[in-house]
C-alpha atoms as a PDB file:
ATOM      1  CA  UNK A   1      43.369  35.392  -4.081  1.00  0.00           C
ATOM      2  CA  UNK A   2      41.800  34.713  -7.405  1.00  0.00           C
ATOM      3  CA  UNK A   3      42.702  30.612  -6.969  1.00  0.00           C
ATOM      4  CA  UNK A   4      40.920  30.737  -3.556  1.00  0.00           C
ATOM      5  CA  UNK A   5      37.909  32.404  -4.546  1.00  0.00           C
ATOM      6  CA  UNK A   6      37.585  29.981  -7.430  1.00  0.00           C
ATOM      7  CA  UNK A   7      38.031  27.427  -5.072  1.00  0.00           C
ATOM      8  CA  UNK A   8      35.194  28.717  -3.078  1.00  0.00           C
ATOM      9  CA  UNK A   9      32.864  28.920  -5.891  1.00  0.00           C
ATOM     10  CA  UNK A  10      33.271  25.458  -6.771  1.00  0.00           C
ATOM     11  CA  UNK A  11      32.546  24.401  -3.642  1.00  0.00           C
ATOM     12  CA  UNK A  12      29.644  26.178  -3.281  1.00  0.00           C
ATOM     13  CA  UNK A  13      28.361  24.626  -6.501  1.00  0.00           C
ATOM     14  CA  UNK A  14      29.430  21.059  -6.218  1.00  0.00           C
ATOM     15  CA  UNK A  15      27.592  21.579  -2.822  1.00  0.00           C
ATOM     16  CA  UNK A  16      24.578  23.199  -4.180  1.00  0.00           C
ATOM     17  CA  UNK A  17      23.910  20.311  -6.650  1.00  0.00           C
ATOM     18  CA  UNK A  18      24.988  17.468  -3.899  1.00  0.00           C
ATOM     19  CA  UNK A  19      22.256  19.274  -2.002  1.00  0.00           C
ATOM     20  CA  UNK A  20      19.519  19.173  -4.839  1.00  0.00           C
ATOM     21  CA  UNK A  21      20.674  15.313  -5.395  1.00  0.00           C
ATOM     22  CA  UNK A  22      20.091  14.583  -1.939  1.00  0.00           C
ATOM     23  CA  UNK A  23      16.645  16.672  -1.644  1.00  0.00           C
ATOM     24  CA  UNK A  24      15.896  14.704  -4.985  1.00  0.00           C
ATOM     25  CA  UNK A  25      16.959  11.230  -3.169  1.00  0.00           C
ATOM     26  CA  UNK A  26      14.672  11.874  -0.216  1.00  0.00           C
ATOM     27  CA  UNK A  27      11.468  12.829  -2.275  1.00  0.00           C
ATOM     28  CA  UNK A  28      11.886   9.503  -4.534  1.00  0.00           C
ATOM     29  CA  UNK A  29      12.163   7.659  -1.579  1.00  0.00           C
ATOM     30  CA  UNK A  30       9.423   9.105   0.209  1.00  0.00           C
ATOM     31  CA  UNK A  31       7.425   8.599  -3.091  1.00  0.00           C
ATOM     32  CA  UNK A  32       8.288   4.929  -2.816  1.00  0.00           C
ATOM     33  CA  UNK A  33       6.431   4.904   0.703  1.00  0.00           C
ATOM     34  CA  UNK A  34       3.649   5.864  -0.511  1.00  0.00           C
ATOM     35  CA  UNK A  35       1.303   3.476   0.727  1.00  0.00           C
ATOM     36  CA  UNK A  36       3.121   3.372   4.073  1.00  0.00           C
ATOM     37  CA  UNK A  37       1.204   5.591   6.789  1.00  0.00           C
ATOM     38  CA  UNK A  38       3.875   7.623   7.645  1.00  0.00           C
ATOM     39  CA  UNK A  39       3.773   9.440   4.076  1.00  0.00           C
ATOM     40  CA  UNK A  40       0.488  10.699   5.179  1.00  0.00           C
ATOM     41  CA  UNK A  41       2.305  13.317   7.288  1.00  0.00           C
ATOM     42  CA  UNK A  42       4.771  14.107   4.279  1.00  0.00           C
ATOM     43  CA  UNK A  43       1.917  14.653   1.568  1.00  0.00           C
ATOM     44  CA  UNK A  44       3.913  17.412   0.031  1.00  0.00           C
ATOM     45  CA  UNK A  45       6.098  13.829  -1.511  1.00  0.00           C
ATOM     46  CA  UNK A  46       3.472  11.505  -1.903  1.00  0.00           C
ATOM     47  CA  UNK A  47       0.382  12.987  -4.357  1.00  0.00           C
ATOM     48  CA  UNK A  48      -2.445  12.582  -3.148  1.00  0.00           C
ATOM     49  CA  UNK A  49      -5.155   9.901  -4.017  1.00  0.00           C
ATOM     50  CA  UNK A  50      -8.015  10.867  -6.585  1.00  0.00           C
ATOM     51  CA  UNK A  51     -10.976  11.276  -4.631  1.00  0.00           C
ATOM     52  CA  UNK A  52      -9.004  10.664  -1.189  1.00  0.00           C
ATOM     53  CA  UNK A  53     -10.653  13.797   0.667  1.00  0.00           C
ATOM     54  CA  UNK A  54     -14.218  13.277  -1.384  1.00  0.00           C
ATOM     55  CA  UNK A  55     -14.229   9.502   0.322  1.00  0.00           C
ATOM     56  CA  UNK A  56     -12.337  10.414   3.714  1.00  0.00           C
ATOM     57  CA  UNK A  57     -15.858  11.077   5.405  1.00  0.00           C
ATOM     58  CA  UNK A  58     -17.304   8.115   4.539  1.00  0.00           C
ATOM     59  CA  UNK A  59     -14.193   5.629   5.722  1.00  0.00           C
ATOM     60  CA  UNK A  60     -15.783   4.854   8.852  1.00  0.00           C
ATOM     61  CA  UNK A  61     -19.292   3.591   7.611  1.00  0.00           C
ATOM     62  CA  UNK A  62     -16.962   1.694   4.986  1.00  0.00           C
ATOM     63  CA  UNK A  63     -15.081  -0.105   7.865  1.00  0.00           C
ATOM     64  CA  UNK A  64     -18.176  -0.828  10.235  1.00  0.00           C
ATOM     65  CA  UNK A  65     -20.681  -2.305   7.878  1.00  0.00           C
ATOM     66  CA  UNK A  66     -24.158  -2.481   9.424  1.00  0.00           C
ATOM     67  CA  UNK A  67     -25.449  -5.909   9.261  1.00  0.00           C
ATOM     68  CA  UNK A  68     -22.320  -7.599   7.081  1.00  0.00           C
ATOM     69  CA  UNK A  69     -22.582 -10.970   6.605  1.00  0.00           C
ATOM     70  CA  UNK A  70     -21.036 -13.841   4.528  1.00  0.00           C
ATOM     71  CA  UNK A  71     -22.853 -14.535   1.069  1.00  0.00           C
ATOM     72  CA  UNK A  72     -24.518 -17.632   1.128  1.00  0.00           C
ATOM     73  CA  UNK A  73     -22.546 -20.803  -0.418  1.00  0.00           C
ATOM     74  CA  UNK A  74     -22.381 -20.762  -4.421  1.00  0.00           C
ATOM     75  CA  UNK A  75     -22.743 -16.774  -4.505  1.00  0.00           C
ATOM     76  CA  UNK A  76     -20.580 -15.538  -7.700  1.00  0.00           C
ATOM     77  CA  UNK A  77     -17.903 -12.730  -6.912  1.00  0.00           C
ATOM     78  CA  UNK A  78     -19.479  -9.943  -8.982  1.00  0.00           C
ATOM     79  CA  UNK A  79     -17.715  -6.787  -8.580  1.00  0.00           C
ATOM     80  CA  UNK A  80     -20.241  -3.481  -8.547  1.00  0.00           C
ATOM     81  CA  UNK A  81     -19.617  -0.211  -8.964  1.00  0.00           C
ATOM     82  CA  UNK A  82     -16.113   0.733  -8.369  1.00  0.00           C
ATOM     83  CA  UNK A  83     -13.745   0.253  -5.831  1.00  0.00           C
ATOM     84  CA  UNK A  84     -12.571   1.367  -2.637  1.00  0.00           C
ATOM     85  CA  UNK A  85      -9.843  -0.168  -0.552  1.00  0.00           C
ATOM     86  CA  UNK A  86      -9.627   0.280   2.765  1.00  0.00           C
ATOM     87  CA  UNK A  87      -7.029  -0.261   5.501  1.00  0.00           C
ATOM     88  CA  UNK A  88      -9.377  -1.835   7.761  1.00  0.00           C
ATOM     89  CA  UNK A  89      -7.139  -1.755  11.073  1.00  0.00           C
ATOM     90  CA  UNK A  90      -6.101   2.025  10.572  1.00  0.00           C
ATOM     91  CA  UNK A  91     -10.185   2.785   9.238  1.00  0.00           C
ATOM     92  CA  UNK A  92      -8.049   4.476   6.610  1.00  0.00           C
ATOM     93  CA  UNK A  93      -7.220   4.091   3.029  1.00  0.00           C
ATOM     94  CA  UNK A  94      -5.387   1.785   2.293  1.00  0.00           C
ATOM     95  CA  UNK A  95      -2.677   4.175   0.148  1.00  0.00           C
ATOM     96  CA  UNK A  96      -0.668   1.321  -1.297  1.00  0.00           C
ATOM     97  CA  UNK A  97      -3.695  -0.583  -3.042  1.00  0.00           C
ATOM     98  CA  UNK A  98      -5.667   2.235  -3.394  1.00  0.00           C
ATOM     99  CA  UNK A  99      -2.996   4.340  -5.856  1.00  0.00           C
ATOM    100  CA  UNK A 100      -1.925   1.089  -7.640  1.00  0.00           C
ATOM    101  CA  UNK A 101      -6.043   0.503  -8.679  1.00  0.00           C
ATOM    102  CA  UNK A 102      -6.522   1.520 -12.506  1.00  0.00           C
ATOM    103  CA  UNK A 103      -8.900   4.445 -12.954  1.00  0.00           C
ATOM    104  CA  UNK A 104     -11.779   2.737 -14.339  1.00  0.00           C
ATOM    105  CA  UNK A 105     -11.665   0.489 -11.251  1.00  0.00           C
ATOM    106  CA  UNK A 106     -10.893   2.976  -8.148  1.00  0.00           C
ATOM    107  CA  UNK A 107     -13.882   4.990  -6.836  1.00  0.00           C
ATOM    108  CA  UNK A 108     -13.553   8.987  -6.564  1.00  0.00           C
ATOM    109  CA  UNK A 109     -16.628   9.510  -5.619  1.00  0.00           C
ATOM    110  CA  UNK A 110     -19.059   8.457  -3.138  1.00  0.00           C
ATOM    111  CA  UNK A 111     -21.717   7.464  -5.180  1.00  0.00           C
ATOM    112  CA  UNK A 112     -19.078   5.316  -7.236  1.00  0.00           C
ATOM    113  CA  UNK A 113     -18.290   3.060  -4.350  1.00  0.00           C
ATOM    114  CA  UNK A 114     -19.916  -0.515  -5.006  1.00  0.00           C
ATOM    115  CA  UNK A 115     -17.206  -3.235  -3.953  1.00  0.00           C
ATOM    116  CA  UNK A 116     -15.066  -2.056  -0.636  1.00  0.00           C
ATOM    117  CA  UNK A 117     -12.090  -3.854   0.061  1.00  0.00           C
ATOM    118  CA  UNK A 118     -10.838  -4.200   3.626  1.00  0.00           C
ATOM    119  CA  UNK A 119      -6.393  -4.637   3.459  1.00  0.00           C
ATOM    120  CA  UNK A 120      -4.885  -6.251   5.964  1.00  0.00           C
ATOM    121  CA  UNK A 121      -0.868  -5.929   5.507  1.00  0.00           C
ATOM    122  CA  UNK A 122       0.884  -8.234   7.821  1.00  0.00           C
ATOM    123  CA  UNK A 123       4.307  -9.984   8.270  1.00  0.00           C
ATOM    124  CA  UNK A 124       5.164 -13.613  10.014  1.00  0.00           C
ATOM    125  CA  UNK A 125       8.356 -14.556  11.563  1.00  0.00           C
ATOM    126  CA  UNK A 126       9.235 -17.539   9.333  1.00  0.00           C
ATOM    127  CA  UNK A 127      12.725 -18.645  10.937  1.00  0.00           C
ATOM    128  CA  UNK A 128      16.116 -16.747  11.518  1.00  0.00           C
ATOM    129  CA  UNK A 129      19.522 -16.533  10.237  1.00  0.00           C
ATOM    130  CA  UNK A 130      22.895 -18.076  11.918  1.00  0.00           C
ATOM    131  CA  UNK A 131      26.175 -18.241  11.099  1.00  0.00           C
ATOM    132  CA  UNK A 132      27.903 -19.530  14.628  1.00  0.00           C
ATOM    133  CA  UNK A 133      24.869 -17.598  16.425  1.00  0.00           C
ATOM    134  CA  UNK A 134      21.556 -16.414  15.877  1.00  0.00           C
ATOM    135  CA  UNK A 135      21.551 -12.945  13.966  1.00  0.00           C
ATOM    136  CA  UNK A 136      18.376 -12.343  12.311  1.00  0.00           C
ATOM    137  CA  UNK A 137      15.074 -13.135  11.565  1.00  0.00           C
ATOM    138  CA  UNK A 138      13.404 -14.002   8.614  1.00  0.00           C
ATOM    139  CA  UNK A 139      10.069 -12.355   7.976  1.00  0.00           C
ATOM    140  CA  UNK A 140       7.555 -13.272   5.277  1.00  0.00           C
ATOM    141  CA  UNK A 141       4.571 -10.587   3.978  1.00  0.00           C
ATOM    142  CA  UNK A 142       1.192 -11.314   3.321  1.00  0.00           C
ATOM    143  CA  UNK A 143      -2.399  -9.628   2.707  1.00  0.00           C
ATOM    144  CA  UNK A 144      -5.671 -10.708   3.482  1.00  0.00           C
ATOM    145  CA  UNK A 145      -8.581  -9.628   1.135  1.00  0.00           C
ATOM    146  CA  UNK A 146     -12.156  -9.109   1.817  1.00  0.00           C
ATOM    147  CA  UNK A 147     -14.265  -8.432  -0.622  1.00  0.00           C
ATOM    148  CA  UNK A 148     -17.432  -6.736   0.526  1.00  0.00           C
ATOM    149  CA  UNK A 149     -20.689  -5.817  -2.026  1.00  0.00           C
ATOM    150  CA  UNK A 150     -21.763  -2.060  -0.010  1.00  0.00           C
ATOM    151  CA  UNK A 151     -25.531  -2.544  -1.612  1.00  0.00           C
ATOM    152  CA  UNK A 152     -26.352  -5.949  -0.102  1.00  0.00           C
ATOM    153  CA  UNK A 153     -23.614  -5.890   2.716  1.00  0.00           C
ATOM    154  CA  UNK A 154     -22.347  -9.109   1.967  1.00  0.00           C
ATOM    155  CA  UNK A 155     -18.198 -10.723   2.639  1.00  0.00           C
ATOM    156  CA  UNK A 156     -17.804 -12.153  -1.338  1.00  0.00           C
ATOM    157  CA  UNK A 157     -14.713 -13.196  -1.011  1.00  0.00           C
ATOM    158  CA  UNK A 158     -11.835 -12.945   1.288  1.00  0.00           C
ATOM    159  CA  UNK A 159      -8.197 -14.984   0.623  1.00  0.00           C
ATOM    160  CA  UNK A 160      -4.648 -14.292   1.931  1.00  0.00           C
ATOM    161  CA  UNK A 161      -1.812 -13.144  -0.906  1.00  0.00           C
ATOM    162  CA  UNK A 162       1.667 -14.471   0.258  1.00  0.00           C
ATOM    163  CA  UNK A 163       4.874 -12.624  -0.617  1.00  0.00           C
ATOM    164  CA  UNK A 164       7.900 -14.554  -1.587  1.00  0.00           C
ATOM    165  CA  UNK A 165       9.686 -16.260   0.986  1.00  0.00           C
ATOM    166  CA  UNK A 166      12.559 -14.373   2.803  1.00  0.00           C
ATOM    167  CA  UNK A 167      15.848 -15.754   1.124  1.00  0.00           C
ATOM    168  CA  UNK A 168      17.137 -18.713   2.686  1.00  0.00           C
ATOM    169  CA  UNK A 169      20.713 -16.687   3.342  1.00  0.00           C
ATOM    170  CA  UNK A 170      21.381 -13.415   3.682  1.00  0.00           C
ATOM    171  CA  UNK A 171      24.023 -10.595   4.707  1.00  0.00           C
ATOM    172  CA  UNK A 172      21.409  -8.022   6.383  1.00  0.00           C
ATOM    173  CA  UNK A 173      20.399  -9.149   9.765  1.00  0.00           C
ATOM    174  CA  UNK A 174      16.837  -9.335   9.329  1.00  0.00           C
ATOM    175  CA  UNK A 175      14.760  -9.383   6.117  1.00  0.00           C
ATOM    176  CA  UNK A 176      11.151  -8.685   5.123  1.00  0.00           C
ATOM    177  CA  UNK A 177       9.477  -9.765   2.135  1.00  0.00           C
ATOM    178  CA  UNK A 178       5.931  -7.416   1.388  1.00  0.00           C
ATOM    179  CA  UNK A 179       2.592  -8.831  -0.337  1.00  0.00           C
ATOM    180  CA  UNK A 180       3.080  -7.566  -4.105  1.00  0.00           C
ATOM    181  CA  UNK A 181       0.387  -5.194  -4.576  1.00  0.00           C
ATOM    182  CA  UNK A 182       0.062  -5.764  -8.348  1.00  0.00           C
ATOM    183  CA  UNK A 183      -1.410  -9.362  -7.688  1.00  0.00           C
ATOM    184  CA  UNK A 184      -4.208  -8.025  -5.498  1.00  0.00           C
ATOM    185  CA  UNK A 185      -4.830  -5.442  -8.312  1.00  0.00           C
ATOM    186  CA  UNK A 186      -4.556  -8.296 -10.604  1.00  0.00           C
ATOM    187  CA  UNK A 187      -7.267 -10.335  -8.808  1.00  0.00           C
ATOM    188  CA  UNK A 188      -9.631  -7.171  -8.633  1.00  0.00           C
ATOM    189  CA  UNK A 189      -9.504  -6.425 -12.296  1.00  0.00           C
ATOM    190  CA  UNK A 190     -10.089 -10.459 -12.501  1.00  0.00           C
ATOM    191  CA  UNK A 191     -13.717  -9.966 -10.718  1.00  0.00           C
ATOM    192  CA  UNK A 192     -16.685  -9.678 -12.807  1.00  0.00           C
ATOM    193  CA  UNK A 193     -18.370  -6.196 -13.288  1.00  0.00           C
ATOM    194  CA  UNK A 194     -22.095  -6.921 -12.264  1.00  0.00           C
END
């Protein structure tokens, strides 16, 4: 009697932490999709972005520009103010650039918001993997950039950031390679405060 209620006990610890491991599991990995739009419905795992709700009403005049243009030939990339990057497709924030932006360079505020940033995330199907047959495909990640002054409502800049290329073998069926983040922060702390 004593042996089997032991017994139970341990189980209902070693199943108690297993639980809390896997709870723990889930909420890193949610964390890690942070800028992927599904984490927008689990918010309670992903924290939310400094000055997210403050610039939320003010997304859609950042993705329909009145009167943008390109700047005329020769024009320096000056970054103003601070920045705001913007998922131009979903006329969202674009959470993965947006949280990875130092503080001194991401906008909280309204009135902060000189340079916007329109993110375009996007994968192209670069070839597939055989062994006797066709299994996979190979996809490769990139993200175009536009750089956007808000004051004179002028395209600065805009380039394309290529991930790595997919491995040329693999054992998965089908892999992805995604833009790294870091080197479109890197280029945005590159620009010139004006």
């Amino acid at each position: 009697m004593v042996a089997s209620r032991l017994t139970l006990l341990v189980v209902n610890v070693v199943g108690s932490i297993l639980g809390v491991a896997i709870l723990l599991g889930v909420a890193y990995g949610l964390n890690q999709l942070a800028g992927n739009p599904a984490c927008a419905s689990l918010s309670f795992f992903c924290p939310a972005i400094p000055g997210a709700a403050e610039l939320a009403p003010h997304v859609p005049e950042y993705v329909t520009i009145a009167g943008l243009k390109p700047a005329p030939d020769g024009t320096a990339v000056l970054r103003s103010g601070k920045v705001v990057a913007l998922d131009v497709a979903g006329s969202r924030h674009d959470d993965r650039l947006q949280r990875a932006l130092p503080a001194g360079l991401r906008a909280g505020r309204p009135e902060e918001v000189g340079t916007i940033v329109w993110v375009k995330w996007w994968e192209e199907n670069v070839g597939y993997y055989e062994d006797y047959m066709k299994r996979g495909e190979a996809y490769q990640g990139h993200c175009t950039v536009t750089v956007i002054d808000k004051a004179s409502a002028l395209i600065l800049d805009k380039r394309i950031f290529d991930a790595a290329p997919p491995p040329a073998t693999t054992t998965k069926l089908t892999e992805h390679t995604k833009g790294d983040v870091d080197e479109v922060v890197a280029y945005l702390k590159m620009l010139s405060a004006r």
